[in-house]
Protein backbone atom coordinates (compact mmCIF):
# COMPACT_ATOMS: atom_id res chain seq x y z
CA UNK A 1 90.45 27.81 8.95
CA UNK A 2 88.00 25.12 10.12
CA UNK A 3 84.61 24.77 8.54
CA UNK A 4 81.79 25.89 10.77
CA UNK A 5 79.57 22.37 12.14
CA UNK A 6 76.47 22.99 10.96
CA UNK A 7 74.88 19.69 12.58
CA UNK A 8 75.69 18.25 16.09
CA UNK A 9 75.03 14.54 16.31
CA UNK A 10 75.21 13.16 20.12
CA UNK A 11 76.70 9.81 19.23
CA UNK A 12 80.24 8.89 18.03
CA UNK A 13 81.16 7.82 14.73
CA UNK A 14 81.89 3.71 14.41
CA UNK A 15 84.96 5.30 12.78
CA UNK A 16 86.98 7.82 11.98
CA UNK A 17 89.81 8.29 9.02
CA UNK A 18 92.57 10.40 9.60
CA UNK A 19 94.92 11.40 6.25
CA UNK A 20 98.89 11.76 7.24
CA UNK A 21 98.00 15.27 5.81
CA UNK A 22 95.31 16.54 8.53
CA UNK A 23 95.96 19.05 10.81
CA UNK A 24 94.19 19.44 13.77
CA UNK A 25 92.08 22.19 14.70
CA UNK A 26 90.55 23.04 18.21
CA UNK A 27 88.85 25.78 20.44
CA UNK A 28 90.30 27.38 23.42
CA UNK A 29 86.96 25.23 25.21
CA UNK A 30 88.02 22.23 23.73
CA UNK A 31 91.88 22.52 24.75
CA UNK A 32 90.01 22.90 28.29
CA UNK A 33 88.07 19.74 28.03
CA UNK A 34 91.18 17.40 26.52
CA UNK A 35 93.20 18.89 30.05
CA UNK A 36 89.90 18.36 32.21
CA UNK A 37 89.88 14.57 30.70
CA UNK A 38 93.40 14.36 30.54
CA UNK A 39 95.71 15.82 33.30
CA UNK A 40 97.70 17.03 30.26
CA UNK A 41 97.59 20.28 27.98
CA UNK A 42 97.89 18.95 24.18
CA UNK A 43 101.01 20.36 23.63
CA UNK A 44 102.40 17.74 25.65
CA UNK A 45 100.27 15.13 25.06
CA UNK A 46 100.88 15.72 21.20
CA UNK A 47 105.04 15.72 22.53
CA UNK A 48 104.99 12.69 24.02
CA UNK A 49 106.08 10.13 21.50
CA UNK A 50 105.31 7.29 24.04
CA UNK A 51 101.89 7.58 24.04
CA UNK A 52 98.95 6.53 22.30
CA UNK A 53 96.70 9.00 23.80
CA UNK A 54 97.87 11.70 21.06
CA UNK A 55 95.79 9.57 18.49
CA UNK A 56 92.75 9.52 20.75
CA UNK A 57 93.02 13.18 20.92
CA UNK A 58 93.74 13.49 17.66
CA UNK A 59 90.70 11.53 16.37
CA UNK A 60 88.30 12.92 18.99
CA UNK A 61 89.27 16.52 17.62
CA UNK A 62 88.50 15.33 13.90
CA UNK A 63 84.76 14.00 15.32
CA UNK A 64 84.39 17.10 16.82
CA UNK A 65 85.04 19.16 13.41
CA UNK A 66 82.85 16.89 11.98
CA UNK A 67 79.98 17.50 13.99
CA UNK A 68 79.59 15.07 16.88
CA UNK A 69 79.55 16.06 20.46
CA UNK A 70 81.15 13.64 22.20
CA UNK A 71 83.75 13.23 25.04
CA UNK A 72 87.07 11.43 25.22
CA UNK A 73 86.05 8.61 26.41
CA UNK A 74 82.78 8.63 24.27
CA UNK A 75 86.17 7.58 21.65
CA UNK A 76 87.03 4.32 23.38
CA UNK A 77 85.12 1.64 20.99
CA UNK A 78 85.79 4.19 17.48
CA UNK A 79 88.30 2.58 15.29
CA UNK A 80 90.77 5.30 14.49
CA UNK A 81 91.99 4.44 11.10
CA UNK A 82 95.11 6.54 9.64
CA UNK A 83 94.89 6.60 5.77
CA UNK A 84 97.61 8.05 3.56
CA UNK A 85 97.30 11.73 2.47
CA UNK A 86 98.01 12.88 -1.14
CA UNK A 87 101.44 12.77 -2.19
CA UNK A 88 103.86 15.41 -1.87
CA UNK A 89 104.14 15.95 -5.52
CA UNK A 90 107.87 17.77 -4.38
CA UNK A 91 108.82 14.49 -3.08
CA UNK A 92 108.12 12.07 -5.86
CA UNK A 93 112.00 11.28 -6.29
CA UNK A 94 114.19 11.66 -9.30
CA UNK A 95 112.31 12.19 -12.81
CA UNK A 96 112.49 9.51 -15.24
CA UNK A 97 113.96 11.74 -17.65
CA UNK A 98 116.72 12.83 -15.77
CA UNK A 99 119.77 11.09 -16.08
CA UNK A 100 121.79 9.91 -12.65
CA UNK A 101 124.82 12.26 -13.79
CA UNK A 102 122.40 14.84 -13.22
CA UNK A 103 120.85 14.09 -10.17
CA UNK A 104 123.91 13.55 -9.10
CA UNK A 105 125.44 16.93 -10.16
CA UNK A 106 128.44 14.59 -11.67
């Protein structure tokens, strides 16, 4: 569940970091406002693999969670900067200590 914004600032962010690991979350108002600026509901903006604009949503829902009250196009000069999440500790590989017979199952 998102964390209620307990400050509203009117300008955006010079940047914002998004972790490989974030998932967005949104209001019913604010799927609304991304169709209104948009032409496209963000289930197929997020589906469209040809576009950038899923990053510029993406980033102007994380701003918005984060307190500022800004419109897409408020996001045009933020640098949207995509930083690695932490790893999947079930995807670190084969342990050291296993032997490649046993990874193997040979």
């Amino acid at each position: 569940m998102a964390e209620p914004v307990t400050q509203i600032l009117r300008r955006a962010p010079e940047r914002v970091v998004i972790s490989t690991d974030y998932t967005p979350a949104f209001t019913p108002r604010e799927l609304d406002m991304i169709k209104a600026a948009t032409g496209r509901a963000y289930s197929q903006i997020i589906a469209d693999d040809n576009s950038d604009e899923r990053m510029i949503v993406t980033a102007w829902l994380k701003t918005r969670r984060d307190g500022y009250d800004v419109t897409l196009d408020d996001m045009a000069d933020v640098v949207i900067e995509l930083a690695a999440g932490e790893p999947d500790p079930t995807n670190e590989g084969r342990s050291s200590s296993s032997s490649t017979s046993a990874a193997s199952g040979t």
